[in-house]
N, C-alpha and C. Protein backbone atom coordinates (compact mmCIF):
# COMPACT_ATOMS: atom_id res chain seq x y z
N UNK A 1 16.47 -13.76 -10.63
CA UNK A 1 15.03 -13.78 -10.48
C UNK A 1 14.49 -12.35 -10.53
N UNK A 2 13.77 -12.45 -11.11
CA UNK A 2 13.02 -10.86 -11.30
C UNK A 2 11.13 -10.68 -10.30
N UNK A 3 11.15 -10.03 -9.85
CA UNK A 3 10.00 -9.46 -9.22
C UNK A 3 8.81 -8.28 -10.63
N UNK A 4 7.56 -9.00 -10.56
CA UNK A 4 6.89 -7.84 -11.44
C UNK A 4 6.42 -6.94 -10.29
N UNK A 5 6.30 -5.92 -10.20
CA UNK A 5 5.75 -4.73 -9.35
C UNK A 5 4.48 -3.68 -10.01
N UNK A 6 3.28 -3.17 -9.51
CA UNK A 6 2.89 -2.64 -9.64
C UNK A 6 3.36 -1.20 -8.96
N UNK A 7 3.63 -0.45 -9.82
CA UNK A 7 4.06 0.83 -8.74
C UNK A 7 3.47 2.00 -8.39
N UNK A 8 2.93 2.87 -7.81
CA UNK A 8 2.22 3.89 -7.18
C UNK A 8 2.85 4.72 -6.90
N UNK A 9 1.75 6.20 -6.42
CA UNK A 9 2.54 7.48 -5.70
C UNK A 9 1.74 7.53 -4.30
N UNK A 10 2.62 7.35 -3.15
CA UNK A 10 2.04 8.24 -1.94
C UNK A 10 2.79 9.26 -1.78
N UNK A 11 1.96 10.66 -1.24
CA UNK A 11 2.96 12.07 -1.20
C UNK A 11 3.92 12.02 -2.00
N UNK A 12 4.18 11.80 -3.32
CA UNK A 12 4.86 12.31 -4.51
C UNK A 12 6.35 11.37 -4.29
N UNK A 13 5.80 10.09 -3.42
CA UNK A 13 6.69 9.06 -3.29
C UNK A 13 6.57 7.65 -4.27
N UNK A 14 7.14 7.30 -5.08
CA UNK A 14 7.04 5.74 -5.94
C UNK A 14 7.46 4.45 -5.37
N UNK A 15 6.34 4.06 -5.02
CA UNK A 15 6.49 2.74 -4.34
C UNK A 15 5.70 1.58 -5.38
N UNK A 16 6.47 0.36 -4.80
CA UNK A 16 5.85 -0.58 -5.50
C UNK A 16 5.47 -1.71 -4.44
N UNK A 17 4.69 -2.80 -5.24
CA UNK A 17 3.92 -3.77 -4.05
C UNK A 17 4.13 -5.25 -5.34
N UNK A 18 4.47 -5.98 -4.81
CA UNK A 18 3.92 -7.34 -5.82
C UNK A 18 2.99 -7.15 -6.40
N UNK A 19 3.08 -7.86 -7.49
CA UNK A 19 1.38 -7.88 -8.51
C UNK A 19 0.68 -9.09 -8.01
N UNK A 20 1.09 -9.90 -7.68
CA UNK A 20 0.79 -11.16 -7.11
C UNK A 20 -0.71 -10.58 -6.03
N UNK A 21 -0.01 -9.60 -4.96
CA UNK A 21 -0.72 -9.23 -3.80
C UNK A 21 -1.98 -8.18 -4.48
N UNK A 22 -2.19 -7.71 -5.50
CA UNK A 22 -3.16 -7.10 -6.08
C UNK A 22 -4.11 -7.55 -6.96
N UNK A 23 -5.41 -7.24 -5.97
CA UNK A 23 -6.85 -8.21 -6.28
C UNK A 23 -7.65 -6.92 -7.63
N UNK A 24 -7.31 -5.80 -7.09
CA UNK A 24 -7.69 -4.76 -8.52
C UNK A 24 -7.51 -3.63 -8.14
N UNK A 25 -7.84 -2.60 -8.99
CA UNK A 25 -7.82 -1.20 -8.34
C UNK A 25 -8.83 -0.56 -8.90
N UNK A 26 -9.26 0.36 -7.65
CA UNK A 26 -10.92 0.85 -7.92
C UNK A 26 -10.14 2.33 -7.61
N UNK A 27 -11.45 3.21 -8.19
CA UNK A 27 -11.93 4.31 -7.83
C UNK A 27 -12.08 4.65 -6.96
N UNK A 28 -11.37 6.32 -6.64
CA UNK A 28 -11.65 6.54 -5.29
C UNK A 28 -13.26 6.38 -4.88
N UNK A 29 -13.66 6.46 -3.58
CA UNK A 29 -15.11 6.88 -3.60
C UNK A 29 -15.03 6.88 -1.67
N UNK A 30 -15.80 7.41 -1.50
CA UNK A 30 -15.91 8.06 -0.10
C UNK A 30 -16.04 6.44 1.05
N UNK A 31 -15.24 6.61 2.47
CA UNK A 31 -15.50 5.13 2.82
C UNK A 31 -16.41 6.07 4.15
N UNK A 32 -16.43 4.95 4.92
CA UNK A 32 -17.76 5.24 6.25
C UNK A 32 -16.42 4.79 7.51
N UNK A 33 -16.31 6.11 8.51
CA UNK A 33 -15.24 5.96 9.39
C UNK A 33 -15.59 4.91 10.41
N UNK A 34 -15.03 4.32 11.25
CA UNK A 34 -14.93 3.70 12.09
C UNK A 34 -14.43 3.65 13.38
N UNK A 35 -15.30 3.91 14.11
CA UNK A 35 -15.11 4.40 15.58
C UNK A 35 -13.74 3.54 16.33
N UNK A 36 -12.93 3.93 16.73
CA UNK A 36 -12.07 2.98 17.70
C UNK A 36 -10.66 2.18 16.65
N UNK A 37 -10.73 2.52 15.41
CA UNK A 37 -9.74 1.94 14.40
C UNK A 37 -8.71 2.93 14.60
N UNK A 38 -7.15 2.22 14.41
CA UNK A 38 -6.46 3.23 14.21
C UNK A 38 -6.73 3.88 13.18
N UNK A 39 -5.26 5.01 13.70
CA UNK A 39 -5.67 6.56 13.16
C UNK A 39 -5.33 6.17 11.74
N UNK A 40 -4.29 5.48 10.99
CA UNK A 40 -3.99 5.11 9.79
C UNK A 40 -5.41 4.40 9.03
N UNK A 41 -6.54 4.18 9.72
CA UNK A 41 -7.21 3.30 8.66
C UNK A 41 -8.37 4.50 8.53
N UNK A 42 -8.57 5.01 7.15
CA UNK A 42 -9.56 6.19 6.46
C UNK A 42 -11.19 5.57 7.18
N UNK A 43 -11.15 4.38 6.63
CA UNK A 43 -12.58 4.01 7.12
C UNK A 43 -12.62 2.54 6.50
N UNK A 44 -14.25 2.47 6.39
CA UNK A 44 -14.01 0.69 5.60
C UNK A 44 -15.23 1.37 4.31
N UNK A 45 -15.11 0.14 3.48
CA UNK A 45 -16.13 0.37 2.25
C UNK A 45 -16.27 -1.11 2.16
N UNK A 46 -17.79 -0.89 1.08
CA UNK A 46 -18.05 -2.19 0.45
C UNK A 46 -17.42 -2.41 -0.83
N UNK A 47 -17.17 -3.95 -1.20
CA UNK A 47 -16.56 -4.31 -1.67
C UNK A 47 -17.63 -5.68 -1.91
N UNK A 48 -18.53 -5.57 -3.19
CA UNK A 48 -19.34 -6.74 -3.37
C UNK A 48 -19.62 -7.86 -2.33
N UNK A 49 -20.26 -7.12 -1.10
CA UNK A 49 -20.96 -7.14 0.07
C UNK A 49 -20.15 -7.86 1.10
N UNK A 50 -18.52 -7.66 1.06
CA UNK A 50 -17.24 -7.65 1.93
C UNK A 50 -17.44 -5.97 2.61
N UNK A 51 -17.21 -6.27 4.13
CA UNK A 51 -16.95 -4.96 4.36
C UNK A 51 -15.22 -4.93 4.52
N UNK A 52 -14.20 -3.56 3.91
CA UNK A 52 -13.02 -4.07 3.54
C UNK A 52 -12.46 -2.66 4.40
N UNK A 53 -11.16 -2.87 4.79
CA UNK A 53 -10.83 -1.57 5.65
C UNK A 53 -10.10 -0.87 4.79
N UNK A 54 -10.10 0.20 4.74
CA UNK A 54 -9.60 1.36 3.87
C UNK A 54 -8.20 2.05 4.61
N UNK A 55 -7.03 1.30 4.01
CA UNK A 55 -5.73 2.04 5.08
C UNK A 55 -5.04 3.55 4.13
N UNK A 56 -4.99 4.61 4.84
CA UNK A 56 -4.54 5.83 4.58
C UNK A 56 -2.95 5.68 4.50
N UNK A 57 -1.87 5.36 3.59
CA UNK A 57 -1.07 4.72 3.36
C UNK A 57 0.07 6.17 4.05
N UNK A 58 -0.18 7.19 3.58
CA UNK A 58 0.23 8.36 3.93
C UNK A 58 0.23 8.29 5.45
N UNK A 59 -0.80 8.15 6.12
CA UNK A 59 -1.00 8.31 7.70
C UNK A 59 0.40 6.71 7.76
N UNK A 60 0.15 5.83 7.26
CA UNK A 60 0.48 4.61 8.30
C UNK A 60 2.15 4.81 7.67
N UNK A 61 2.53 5.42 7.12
CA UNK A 61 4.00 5.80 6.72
C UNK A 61 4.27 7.10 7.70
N UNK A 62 3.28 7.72 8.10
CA UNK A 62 3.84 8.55 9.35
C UNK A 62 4.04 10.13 8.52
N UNK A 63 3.29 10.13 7.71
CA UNK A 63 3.63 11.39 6.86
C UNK A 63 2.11 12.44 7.19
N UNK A 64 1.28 11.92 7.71
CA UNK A 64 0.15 12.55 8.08
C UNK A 64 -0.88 11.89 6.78
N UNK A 65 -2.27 12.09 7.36
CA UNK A 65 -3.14 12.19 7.17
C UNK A 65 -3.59 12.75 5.14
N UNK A 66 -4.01 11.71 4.55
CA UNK A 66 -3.84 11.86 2.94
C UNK A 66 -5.27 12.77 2.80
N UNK A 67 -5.63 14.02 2.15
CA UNK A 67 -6.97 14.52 2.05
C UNK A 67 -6.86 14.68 0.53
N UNK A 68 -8.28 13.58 0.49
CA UNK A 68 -8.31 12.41 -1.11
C UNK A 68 -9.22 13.47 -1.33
N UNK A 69 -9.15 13.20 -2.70
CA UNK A 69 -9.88 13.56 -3.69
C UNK A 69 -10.41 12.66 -4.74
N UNK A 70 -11.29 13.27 -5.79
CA UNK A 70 -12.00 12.00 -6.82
C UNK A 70 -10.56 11.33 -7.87
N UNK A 71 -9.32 12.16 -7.23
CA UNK A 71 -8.08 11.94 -8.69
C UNK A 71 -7.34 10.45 -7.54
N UNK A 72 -7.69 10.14 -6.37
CA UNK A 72 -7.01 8.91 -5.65
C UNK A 72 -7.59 7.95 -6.15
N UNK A 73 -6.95 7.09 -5.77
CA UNK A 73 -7.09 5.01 -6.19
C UNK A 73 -7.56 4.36 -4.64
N UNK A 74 -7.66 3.28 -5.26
CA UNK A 74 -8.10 2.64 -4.38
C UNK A 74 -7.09 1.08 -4.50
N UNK A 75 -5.97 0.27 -4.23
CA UNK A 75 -5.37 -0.86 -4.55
C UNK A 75 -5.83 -1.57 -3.64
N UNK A 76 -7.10 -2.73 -3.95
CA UNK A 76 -7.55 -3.90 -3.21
C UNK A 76 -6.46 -4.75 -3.17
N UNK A 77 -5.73 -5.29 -1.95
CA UNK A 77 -4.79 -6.39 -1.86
C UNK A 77 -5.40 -7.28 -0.66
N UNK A 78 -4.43 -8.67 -1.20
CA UNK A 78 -5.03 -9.78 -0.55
C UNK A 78 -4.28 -10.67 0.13
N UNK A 79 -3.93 -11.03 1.50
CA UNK A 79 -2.79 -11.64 1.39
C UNK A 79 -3.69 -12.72 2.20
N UNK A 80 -3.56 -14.43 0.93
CA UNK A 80 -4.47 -15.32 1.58
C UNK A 80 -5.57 -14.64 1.70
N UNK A 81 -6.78 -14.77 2.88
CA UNK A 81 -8.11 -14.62 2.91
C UNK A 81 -8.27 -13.30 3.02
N UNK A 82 -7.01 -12.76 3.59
CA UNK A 82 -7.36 -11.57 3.99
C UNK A 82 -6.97 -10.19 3.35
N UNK A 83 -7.96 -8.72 2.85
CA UNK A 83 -8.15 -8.76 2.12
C UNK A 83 -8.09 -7.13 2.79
N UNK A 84 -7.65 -5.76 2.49
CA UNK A 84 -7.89 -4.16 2.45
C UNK A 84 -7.18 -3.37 1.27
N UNK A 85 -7.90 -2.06 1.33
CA UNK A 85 -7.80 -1.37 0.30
C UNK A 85 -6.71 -0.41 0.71
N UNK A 86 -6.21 0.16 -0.11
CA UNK A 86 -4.79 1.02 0.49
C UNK A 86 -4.63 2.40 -0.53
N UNK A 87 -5.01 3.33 0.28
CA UNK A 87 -5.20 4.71 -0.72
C UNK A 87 -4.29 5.23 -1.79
N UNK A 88 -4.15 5.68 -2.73
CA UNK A 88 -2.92 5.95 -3.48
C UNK A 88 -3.33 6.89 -3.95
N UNK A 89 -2.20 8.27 -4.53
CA UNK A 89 -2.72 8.87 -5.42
C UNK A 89 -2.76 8.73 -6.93
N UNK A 90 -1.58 8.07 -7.26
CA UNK A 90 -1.49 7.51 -8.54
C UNK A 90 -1.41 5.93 -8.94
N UNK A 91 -1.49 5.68 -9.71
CA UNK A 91 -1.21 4.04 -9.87
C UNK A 91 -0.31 4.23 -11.31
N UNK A 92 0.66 3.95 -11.38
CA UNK A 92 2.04 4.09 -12.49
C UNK A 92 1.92 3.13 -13.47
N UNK A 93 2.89 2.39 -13.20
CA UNK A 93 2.62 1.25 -14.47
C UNK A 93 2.78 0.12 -13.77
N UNK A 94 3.73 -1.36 -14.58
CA UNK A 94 3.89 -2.36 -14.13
C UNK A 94 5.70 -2.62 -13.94
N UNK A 95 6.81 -2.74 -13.53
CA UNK A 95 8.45 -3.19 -13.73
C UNK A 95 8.32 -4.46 -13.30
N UNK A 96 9.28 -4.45 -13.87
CA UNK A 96 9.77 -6.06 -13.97
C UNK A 96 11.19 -5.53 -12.98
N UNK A 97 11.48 -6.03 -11.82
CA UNK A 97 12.59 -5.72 -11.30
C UNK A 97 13.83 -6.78 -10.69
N UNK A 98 14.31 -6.87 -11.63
CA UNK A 98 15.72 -8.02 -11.04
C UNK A 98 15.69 -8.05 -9.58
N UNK A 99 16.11 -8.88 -8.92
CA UNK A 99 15.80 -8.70 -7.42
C UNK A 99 17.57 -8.66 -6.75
N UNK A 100 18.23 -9.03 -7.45
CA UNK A 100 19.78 -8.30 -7.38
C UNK A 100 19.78 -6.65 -7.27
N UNK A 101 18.75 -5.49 -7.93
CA UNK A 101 19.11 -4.56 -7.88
C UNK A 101 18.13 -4.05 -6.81
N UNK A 102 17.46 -4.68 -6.53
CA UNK A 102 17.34 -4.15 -4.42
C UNK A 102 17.97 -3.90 -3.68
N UNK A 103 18.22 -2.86 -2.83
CA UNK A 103 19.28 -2.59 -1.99
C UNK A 103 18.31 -2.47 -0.61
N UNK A 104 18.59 -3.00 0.41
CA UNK A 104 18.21 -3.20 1.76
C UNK A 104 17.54 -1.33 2.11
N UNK A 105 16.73 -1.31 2.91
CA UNK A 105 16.84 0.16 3.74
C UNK A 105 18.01 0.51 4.28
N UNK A 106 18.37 1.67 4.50
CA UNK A 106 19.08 2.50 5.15
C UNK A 106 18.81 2.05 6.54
N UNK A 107 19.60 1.99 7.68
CA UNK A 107 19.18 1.94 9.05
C UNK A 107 19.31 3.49 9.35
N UNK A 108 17.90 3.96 9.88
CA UNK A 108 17.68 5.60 10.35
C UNK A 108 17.28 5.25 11.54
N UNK A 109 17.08 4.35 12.04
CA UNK A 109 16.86 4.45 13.99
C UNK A 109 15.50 4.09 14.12
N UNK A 110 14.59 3.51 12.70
CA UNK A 110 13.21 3.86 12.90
C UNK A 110 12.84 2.39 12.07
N UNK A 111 13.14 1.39 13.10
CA UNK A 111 12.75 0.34 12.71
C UNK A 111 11.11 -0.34 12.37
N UNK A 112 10.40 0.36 13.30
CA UNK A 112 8.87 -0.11 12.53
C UNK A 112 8.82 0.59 11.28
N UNK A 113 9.38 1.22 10.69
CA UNK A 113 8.60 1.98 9.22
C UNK A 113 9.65 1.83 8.38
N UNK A 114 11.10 1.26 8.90
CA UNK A 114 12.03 0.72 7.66
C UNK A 114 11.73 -1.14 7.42
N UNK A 115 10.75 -1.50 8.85
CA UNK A 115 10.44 -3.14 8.30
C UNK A 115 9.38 -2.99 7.22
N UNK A 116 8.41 -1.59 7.16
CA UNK A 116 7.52 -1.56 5.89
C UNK A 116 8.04 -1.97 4.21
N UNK A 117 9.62 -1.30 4.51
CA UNK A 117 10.19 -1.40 3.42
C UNK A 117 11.08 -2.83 2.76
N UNK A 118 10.92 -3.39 1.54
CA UNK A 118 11.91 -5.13 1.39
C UNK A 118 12.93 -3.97 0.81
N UNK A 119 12.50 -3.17 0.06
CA UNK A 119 14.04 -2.61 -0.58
C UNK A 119 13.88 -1.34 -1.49
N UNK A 120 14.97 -1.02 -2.09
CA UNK A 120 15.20 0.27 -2.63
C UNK A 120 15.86 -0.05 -4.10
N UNK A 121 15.32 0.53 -4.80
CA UNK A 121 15.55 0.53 -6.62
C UNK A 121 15.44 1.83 -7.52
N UNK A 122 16.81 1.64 -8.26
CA UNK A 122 16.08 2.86 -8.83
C UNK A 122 15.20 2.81 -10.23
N UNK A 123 14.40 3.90 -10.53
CA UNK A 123 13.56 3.17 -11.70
C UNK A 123 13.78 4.13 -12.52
N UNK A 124 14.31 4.41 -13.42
CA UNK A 124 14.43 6.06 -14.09
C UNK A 124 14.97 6.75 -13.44
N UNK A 125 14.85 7.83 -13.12
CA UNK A 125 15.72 8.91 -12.75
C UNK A 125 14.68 9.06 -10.85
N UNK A 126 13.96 7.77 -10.60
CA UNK A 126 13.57 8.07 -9.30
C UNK A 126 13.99 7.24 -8.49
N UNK A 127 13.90 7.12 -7.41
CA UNK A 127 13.79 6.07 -6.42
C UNK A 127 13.07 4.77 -6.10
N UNK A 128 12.81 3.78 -6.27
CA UNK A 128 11.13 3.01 -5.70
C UNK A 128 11.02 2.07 -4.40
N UNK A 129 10.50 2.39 -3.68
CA UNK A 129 10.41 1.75 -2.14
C UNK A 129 9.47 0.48 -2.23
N UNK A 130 10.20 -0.48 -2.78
CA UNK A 130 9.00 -1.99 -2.40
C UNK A 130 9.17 -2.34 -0.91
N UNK A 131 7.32 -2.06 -1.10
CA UNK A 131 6.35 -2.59 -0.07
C UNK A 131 6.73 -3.71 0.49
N UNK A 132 6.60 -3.86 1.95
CA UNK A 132 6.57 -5.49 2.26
C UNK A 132 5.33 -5.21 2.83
N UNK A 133 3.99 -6.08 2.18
CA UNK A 133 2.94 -5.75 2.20
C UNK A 133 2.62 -6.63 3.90
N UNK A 134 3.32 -7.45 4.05
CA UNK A 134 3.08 -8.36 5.63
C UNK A 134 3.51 -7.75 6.71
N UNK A 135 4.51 -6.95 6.65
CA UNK A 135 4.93 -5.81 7.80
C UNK A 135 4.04 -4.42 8.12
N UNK A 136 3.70 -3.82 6.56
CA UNK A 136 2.70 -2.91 6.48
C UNK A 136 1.31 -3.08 6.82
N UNK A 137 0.67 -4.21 6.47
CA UNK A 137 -0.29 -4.70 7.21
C UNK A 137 -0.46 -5.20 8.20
N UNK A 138 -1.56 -5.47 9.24
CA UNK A 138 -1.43 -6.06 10.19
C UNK A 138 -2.73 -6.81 10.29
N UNK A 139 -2.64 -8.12 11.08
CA UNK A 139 -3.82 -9.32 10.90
C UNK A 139 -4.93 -8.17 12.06
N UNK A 140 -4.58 -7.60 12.68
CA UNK A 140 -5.05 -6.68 13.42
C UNK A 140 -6.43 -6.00 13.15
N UNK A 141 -6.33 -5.12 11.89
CA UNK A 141 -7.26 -4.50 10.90
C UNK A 141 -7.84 -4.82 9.83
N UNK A 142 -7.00 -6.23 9.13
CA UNK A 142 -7.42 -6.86 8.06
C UNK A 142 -8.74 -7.56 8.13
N UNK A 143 -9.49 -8.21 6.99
CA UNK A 143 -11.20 -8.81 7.28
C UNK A 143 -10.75 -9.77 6.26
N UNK A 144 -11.65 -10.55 6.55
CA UNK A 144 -11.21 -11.45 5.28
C UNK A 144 -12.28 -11.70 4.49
N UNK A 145 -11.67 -12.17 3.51
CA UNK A 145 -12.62 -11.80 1.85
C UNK A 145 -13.35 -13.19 1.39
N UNK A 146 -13.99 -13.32 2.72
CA UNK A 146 -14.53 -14.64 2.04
C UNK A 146 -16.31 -14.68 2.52
């Protein structure tokens, strides 16, 4: 069985997410912060009169705080109703990835941010960390898109 992936860069990292879980990808553009949200979520924006939370993918991987520019993305994902945007700096292409050549995380002692990860592939001469977009998210911060 093969997995299609959309794949991305956070901090000069290649990750991928299901295509399934991706509603589109916009343009960066400035969001409006939100008092009392965790520190991982940038802010929220509109989204054809959805207000949608904007997660700093960099912050919620624990790498600090992403300072975007007009060259970031924006990947709207949806899981069921519910529906946020997730900062990127690049958006790559599309793989098609056998799901035999996943290899589990590494155990490093740091179980909330290796459950972010389903697995490890290599894609070319890099690495690619698929997303488990249900661990990385949380019903917590999510809005739903209806």
């Amino acid at each position: 069985m093969t997995r299609e992936l959309i794949t991305f860069e956070v901090s000069r990292q290649l990750f991928g997410l299901d295509i399934a879980a991706i509603r589109e990808i916009r343009a960066w553009s400035p969001v409006a912060r939100f008092p009392g949200a965790p520190s991982y979520i940038a802010g929220m924006a509109n989204l054809r009169g959805n207000t949608l939370p904007i997660v700093d993918l960099g912050s919620r991987l624990g790498w600090g705080t992403t300072q975007t520019t007009e060259r970031h993305a924006i990947i709207v994902v949806q899981m069921g109703a519910l529906m946020a945007g997730l900062i990127v700096e690049t958006v790559s292409d599309l793989v098609n990835l056998a799901e035999e050549s996943l290899q589990p995380p590494p155990c490093l002692g740091v179980e909330e941010m290796t459950s972010f990860i389903d697995g490890l592939a290599p894609v070319g001469n890099r690495m690619l960390l698929v997303l488990n977009l249900a661990q990385l998210v949380g019903r917590d911060w999510l809005t739903s898109g209806e």
